[in-house]
C-alpha atoms as a PDB file:
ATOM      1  CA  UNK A   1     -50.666 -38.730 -89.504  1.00  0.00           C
ATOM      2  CA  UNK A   2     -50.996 -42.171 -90.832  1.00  0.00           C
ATOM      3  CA  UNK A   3     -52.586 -40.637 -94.278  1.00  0.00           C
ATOM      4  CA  UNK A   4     -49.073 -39.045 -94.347  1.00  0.00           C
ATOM      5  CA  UNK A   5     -47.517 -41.744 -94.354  1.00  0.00           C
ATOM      6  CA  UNK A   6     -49.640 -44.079 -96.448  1.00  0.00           C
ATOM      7  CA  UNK A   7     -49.405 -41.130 -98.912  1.00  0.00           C
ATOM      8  CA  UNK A   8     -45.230 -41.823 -98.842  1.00  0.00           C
ATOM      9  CA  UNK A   9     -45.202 -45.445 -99.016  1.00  0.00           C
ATOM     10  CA  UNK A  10     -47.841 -45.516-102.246  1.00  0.00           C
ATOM     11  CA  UNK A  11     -44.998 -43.094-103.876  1.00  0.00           C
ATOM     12  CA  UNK A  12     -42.174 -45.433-102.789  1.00  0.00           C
ATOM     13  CA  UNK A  13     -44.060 -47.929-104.762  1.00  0.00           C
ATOM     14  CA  UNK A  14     -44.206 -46.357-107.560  1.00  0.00           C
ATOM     15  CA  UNK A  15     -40.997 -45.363-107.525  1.00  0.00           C
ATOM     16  CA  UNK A  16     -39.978 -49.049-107.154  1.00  0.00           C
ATOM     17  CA  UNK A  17     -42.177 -49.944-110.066  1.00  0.00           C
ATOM     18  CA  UNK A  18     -40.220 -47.583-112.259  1.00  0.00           C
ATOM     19  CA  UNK A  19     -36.129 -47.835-111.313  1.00  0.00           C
ATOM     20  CA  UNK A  20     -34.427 -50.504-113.406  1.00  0.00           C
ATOM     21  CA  UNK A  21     -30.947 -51.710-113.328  1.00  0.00           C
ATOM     22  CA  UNK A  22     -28.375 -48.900-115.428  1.00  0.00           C
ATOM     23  CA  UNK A  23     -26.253 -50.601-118.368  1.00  0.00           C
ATOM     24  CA  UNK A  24     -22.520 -50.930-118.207  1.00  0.00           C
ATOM     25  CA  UNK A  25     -22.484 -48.050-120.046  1.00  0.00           C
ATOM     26  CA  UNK A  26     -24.704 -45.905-118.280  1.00  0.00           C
ATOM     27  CA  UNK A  27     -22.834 -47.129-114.768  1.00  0.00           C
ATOM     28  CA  UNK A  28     -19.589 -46.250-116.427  1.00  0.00           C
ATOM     29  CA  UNK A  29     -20.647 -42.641-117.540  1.00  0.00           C
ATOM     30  CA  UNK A  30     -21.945 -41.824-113.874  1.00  0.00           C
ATOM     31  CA  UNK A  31     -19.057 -42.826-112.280  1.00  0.00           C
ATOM     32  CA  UNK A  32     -16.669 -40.945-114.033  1.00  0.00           C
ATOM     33  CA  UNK A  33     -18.549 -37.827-114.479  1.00  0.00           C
ATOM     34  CA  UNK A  34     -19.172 -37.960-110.724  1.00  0.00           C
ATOM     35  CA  UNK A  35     -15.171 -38.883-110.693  1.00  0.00           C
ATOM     36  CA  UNK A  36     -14.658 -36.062-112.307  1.00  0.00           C
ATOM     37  CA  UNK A  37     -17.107 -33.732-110.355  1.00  0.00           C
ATOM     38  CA  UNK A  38     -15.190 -34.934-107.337  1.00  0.00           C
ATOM     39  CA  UNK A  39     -11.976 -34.168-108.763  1.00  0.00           C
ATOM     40  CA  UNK A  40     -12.856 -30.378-109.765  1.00  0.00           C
ATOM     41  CA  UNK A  41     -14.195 -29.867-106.203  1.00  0.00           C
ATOM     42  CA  UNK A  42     -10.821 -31.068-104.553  1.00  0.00           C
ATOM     43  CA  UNK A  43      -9.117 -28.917-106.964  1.00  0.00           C
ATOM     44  CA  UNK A  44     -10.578 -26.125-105.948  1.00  0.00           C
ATOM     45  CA  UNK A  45     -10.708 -26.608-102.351  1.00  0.00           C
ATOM     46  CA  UNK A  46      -6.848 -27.201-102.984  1.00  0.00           C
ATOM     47  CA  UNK A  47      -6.242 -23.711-104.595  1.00  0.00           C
ATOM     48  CA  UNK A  48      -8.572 -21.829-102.264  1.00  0.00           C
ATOM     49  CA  UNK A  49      -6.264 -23.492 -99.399  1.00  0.00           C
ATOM     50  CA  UNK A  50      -3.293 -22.446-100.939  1.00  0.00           C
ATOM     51  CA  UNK A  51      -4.102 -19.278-101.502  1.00  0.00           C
ATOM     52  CA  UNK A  52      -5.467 -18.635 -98.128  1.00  0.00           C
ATOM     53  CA  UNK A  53      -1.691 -19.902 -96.729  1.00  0.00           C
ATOM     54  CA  UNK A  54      -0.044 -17.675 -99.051  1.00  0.00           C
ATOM     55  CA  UNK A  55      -2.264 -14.936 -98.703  1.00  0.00           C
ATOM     56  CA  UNK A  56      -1.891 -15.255 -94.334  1.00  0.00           C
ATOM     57  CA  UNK A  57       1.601 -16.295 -94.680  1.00  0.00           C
END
């Protein structure tokens, strides 16, 4: 068990090693294609509702 988890923390490590702070740029482009991601899934969770009232009346 504790190779396990030795195993997970040397990967977390690395990991940490690796990651670096995003640009203003790169920060900006994430947020608004996840913006926009959550926009499209609200839209359709919108219509599907709608149609499901119309449909059930």
């Amino acid at each position: 068990m504790d190779l396990g988890i030795r195993n997970f923390v040397k990967k977390c490590v690395r990991v940490w090693h690796v990651l670096r702070k995003p640009s203003k740029e790169e920060f900006m482009m994430v947020a608004k294609v996840s913006a926009i991601g959550i926009m499209i899934i609200g839209l359709i969770g919108f219509a599907i509702a709608i149609l499901m009232k119309l449909a059930l009346g």
